[in-house]
Protein backbone atom coordinates (compact mmCIF):
# COMPACT_ATOMS: atom_id res chain seq x y z
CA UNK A 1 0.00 0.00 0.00
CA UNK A 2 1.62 3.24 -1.06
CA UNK A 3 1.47 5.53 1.48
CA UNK A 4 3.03 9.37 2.69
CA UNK A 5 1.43 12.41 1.42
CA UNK A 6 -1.43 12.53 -1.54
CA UNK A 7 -3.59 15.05 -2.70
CA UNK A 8 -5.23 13.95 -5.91
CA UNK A 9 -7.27 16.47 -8.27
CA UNK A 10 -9.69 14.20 -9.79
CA UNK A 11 -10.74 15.94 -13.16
CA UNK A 12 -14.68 14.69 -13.46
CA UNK A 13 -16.36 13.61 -16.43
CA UNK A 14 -19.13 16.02 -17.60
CA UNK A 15 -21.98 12.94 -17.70
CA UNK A 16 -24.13 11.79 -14.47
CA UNK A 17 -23.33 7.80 -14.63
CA UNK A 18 -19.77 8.07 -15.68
CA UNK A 19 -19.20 10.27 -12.25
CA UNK A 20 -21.28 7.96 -10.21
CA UNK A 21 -19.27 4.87 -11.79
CA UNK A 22 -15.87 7.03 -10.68
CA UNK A 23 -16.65 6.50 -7.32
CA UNK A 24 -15.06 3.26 -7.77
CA UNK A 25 -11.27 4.75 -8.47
CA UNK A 26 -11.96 7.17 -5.27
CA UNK A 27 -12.44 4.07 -3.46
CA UNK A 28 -9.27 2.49 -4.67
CA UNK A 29 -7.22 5.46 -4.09
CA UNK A 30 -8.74 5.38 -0.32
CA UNK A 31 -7.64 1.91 -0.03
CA UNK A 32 -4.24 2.55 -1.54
CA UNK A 33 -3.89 5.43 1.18
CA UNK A 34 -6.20 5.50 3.08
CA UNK A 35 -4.64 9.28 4.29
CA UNK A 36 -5.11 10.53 0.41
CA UNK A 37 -6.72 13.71 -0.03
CA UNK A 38 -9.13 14.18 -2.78
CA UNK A 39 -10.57 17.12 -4.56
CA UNK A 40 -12.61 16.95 -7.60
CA UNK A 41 -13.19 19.37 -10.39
CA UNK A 42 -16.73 19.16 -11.59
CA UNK A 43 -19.41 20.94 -13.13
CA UNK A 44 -21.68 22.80 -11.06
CA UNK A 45 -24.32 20.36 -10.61
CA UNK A 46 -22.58 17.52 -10.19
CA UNK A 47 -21.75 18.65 -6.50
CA UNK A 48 -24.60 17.47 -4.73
CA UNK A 49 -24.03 14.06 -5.82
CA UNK A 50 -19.97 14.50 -5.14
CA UNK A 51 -21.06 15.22 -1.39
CA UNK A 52 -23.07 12.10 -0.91
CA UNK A 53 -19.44 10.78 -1.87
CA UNK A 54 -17.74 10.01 1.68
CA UNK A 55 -14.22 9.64 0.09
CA UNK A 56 -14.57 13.56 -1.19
CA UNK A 57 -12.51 16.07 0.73
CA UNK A 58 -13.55 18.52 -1.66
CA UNK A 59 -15.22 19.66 -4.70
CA UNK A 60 -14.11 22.14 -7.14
CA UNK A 61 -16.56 23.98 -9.42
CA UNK A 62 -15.42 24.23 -13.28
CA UNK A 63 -15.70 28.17 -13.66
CA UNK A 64 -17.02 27.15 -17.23
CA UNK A 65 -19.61 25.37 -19.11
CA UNK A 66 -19.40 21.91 -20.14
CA UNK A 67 -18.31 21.86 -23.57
CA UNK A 68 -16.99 25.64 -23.44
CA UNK A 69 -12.91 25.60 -24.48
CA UNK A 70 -11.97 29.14 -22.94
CA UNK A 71 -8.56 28.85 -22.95
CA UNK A 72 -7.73 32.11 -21.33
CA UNK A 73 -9.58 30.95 -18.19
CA UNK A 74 -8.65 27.36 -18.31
CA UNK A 75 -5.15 28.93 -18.00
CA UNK A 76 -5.83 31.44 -15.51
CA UNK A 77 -7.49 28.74 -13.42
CA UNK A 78 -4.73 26.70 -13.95
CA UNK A 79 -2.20 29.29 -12.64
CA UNK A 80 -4.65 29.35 -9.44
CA UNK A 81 -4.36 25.90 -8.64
CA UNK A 82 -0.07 26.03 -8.50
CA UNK A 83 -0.02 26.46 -4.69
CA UNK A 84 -2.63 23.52 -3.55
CA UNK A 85 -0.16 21.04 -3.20
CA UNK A 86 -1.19 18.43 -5.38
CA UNK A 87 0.99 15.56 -5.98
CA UNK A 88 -1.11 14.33 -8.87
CA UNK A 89 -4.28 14.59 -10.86
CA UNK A 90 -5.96 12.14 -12.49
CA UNK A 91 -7.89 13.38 -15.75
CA UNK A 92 -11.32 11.14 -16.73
CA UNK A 93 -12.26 12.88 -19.48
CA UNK A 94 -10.86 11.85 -22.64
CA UNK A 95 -10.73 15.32 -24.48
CA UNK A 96 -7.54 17.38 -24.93
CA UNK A 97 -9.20 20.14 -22.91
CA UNK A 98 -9.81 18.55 -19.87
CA UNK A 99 -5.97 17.98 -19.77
CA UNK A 100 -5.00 21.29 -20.00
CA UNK A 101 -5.84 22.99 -16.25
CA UNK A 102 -3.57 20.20 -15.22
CA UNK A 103 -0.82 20.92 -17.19
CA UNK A 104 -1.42 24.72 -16.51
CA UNK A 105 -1.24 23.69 -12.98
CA UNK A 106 1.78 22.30 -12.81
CA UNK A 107 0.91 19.18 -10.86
CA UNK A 108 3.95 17.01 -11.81
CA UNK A 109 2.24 13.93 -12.22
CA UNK A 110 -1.02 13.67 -14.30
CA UNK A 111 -2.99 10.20 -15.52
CA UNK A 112 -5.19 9.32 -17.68
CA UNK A 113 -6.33 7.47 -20.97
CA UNK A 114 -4.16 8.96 -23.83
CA UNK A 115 -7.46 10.16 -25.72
CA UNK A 116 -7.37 13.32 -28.05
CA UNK A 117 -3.39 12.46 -28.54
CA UNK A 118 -2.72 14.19 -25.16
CA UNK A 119 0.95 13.89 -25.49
CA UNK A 120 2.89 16.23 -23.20
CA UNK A 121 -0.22 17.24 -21.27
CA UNK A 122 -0.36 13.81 -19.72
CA UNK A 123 3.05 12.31 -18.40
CA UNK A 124 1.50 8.85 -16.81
CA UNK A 125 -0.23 7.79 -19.81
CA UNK A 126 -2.72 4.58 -20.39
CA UNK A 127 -3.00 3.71 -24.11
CA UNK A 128 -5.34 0.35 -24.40
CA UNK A 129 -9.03 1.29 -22.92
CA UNK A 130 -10.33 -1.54 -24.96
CA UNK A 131 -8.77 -4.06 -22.66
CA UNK A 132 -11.10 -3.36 -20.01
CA UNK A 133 -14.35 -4.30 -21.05
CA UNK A 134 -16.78 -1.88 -18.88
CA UNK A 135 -16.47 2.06 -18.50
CA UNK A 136 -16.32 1.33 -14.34
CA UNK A 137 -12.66 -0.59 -15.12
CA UNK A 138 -11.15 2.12 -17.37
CA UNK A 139 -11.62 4.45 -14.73
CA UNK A 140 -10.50 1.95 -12.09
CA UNK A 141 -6.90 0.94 -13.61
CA UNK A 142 -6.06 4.58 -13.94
CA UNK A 143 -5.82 4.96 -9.70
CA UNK A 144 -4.30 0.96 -9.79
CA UNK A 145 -2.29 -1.27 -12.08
CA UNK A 146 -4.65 -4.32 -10.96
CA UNK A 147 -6.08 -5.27 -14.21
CA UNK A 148 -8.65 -7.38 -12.67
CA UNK A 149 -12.08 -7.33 -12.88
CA UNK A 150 -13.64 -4.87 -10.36
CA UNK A 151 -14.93 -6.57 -7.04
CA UNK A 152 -18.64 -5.90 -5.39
CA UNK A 153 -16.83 -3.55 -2.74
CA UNK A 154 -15.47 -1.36 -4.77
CA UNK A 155 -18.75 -0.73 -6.30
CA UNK A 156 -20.08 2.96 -6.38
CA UNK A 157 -22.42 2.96 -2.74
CA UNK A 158 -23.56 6.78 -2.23
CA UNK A 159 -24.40 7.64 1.09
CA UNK A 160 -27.62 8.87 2.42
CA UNK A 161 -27.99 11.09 5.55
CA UNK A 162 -31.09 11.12 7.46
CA UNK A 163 -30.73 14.27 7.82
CA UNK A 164 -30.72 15.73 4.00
CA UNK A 165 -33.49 12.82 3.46
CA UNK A 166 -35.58 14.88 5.77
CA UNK A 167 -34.93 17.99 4.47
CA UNK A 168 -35.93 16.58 0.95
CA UNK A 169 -39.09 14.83 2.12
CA UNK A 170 -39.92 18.44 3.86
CA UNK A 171 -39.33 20.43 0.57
CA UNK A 172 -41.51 18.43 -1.53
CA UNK A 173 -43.96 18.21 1.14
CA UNK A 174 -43.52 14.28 1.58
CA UNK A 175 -43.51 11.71 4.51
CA UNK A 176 -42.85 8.27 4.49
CA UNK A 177 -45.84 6.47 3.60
CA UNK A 178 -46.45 2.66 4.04
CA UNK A 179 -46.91 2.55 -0.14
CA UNK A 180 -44.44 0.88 -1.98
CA UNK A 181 -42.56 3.32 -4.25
CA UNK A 182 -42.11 2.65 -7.96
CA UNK A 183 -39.66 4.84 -9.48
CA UNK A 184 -39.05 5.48 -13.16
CA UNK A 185 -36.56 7.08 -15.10
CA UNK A 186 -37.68 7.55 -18.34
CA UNK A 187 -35.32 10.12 -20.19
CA UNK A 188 -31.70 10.00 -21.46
CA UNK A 189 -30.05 12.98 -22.66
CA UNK A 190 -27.65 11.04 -24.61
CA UNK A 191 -30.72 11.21 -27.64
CA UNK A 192 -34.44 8.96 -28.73
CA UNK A 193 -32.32 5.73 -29.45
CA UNK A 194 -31.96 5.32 -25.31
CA UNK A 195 -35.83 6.27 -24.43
CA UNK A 196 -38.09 3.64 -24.08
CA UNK A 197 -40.98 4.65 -24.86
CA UNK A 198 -43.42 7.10 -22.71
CA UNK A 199 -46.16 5.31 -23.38
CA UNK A 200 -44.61 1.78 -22.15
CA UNK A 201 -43.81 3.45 -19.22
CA UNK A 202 -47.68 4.90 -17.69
CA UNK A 203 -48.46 1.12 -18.56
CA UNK A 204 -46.60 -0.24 -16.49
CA UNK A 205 -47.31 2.84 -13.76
CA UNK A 206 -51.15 2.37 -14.18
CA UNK A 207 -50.55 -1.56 -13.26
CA UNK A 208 -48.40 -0.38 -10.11
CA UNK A 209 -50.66 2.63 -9.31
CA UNK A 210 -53.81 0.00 -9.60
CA UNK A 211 -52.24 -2.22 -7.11
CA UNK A 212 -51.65 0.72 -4.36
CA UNK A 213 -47.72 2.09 -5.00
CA UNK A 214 -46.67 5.02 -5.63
CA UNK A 215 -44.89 6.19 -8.96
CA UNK A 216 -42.70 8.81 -9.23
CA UNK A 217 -41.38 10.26 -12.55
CA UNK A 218 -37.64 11.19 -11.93
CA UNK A 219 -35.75 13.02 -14.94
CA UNK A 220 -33.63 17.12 -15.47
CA UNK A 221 -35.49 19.80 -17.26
CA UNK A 222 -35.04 17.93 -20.69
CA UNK A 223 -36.91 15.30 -19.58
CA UNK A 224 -40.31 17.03 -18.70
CA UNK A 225 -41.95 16.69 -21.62
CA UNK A 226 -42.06 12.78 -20.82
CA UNK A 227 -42.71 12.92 -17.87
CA UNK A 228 -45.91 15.16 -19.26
CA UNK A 229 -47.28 12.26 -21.36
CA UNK A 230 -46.62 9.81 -18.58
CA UNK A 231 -48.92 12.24 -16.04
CA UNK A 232 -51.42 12.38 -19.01
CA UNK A 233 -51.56 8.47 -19.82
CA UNK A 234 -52.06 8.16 -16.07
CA UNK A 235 -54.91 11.06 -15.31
CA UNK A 236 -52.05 12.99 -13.07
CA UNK A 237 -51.47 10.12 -10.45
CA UNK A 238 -47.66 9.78 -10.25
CA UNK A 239 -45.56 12.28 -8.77
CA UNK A 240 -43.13 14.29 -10.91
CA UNK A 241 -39.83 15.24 -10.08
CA UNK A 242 -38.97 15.71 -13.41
CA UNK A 243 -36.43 19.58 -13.47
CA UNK A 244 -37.21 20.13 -9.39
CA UNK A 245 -35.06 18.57 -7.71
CA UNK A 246 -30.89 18.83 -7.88
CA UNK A 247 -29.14 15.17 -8.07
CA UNK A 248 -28.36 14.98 -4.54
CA UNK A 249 -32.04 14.83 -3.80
CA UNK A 250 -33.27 12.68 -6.68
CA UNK A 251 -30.98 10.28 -4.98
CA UNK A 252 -32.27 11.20 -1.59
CA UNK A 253 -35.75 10.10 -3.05
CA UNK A 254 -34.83 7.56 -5.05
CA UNK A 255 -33.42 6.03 -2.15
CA UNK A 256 -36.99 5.54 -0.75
CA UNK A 257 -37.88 3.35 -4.18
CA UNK A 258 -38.21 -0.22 -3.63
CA UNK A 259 -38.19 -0.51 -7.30
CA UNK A 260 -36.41 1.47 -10.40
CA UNK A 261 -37.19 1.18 -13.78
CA UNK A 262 -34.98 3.11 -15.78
CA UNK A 263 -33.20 3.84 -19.13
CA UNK A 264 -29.37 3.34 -19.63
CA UNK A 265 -28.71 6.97 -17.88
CA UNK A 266 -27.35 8.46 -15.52
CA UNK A 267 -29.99 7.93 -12.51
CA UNK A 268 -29.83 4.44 -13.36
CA UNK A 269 -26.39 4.36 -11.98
CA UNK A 270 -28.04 6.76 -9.14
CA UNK A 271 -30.31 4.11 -8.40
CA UNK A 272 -27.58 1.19 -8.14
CA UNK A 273 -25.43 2.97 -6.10
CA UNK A 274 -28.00 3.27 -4.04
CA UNK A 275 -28.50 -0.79 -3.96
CA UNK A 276 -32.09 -0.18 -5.24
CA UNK A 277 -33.96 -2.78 -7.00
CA UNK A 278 -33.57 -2.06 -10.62
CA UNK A 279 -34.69 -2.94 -14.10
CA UNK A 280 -32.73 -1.29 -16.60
CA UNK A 281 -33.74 -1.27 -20.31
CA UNK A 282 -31.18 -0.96 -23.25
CA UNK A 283 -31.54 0.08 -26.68
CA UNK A 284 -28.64 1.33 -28.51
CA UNK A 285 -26.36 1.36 -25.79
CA UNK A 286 -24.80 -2.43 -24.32
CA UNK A 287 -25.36 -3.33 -20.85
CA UNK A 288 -21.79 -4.86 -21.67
CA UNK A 289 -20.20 -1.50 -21.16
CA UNK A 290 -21.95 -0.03 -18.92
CA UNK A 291 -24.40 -1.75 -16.42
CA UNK A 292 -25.18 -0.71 -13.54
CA UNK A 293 -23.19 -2.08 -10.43
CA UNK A 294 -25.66 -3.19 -8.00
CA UNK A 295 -26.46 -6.66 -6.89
CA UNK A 296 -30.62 -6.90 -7.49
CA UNK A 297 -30.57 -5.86 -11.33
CA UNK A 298 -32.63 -7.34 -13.84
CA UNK A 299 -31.59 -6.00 -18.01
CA UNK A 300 -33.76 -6.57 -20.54
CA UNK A 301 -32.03 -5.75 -24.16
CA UNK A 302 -33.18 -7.30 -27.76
CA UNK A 303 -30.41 -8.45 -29.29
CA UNK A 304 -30.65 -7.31 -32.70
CA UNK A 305 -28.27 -7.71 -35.17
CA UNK A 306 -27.93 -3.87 -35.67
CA UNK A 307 -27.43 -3.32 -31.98
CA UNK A 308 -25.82 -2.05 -29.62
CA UNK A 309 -25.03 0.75 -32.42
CA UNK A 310 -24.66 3.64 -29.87
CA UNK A 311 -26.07 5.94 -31.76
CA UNK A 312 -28.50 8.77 -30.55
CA UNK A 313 -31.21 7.95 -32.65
CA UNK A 314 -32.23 4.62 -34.67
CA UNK A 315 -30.45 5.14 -38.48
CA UNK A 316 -33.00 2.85 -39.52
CA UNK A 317 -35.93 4.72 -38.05
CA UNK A 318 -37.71 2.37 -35.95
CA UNK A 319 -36.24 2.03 -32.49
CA UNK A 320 -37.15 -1.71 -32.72
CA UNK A 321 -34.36 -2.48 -30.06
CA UNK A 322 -36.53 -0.06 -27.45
CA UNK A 323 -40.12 -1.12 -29.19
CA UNK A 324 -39.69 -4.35 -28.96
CA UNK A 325 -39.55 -4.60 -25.08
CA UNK A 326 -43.47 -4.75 -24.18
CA UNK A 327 -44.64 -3.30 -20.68
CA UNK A 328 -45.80 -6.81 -19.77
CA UNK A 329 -41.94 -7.96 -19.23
CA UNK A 330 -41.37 -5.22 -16.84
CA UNK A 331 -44.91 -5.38 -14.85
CA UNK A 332 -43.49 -9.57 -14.74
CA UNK A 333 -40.16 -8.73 -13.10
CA UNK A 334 -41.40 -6.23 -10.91
């Protein structure tokens, strides 16, 4: 076990399920050293999540928008981070950009995948990604040389105070009700080919909501609209989240589900690392790369010879991979 001083800037990546599946190298870097410091630049609203992260000493808030090059300020942010200390940073992103506030930084030692031919802005460089088959062990390796596959307890496992629970339950004017809780996820900003479809899922909340649960619709701003024709399809019964709450609450609520049914997204990952009961469907994306880590998962994915294609939407035009999964398999496995 290595051990001395550590501080570790963690550069995030900019999507929900690839920062929740990161947990996993902050674990590993805790274990290494259990003494390790680590900060982690992020977006914005990715730091509600990062505090429900006990291995987080700190998070640092990109002064930028995700996608947004700046250089000027990536510099200038750079320059700002010379004095911290830090021994190393480890960059998840595969973009040239991301690279660059380390390298401005001066942190003499900085991982990561080599990416968008980040030559000279990385000096501890991985170069074979496709040797670990899931997202989870790419980020692993880069905080340990073990190249085997990742055990259960290093799995993501977010932590949920009683205290923030209650706070969220008293903002949305909630208590903890005897009703089972059947949460769905229906969106996926990634595009249509990763949406099941809206209309799948009020079928399978009218079945729940006829048998006494609850349902609640859990989604960002993008994802109102289906959450709309899911209230509609079920006269208004289900309770949407969809745009009002910040992640660190959807989890807090989530964490009340005793079932998930999702999309390959982000809160799907949420929703393992919560150790919720989960059924996760896949269209264009392969549960292969990246399923979520949790022990009580059921995946249901057609395996048609076009897929996974990971494309946003269906270059044929009919979605058959999403279409073809009827609301009766998911009312069965609930």
């Amino acid at each position: 076990m290595q051990q001395g001083h550590e501080k570790i800037l963690i550069v995030a990546p900019a999507w929900v399920g690839d920062l929740v599946m990161a947990q996993a190298l902050f674990k590993i870097l805790k274990l290494r050293n259990p003494d390790v410091i680590i900060h982690v630049l992020a977006l914005t609203h990715m730091r509600p999540l990062l505090l429900r992260m006990p291995e987080i000493d700190q998070v640092i808030i990109f002064p930028f928008q995700h996608g947004e090059l700046s250089l000027f300020k990536r510099y200038s942010f750079g320059k700002k981070l010379r004095n911290k200390g830090y021994t190393e940073a480890i960059i998840l992103p595969n973009s040239f950009k991301s690279a660059l506030i380390p390298f401005w930084a001066r942190i003499p030692k900085r991982t990561g995948w080599l990416g968008e031919m980040r030559y000279g802005l990385l000096n501890n460089i991985k170069k074979s990604p496709h040797l670990f088959e899931r997202m989870v062990e790419r980020f692993a390796v880069l905080g340990s040389d073990a190249g085997a596959r990742l055990p259960e307890s290093l799995w993501p496992e977010l932590t949920v105070k009683t205290s923030t629970l209650t706070e969220t339950l008293q903002k949305f004017d909630l208590t903890k009700q005897e009703k089972p809780v059947l949460a769905l996820c229906p969106g996926a900003e990634y595009g249509p080919a990763k949406r099941w479809p809206a209309e799948y899922f009020a079928a399978v909340a009218k079945t729940k909501l006829q048998l006494g649960w609850q349902v609640w619709i859990f989604g960002g701003v993008k994802d109102q609209l289906i959450a709309k024709k899911i209230q509609e399809l079920t006269k208004n019964n289900c309770i949407d989240f969809c745009g009002k709450t910040d992640l660190g609450e959807a989890a807090d609520l989530l964490s009340l589900a005793q079932v998930v049914v999702t999309n390959d997204t982000g809160l799907m990952h949420v929703a393992a690392a919560l150790k919720r009961r989960i059924i996760a469907i896949y269209g264009s994306s392969s549960p292969k790369f990246t399923p979520p880590l949790a022990a009580d998962v059921t995946i249901l994915s057609i395996n048609l010879p076009c897929s996974p294609c990971f494309k946003r939407a269906c270059p044929y035009g009919h979605t058959k991979c999403l279409y073809g999964i009827m609301p009766r398999e998911v009312i069965e496995q609930i």
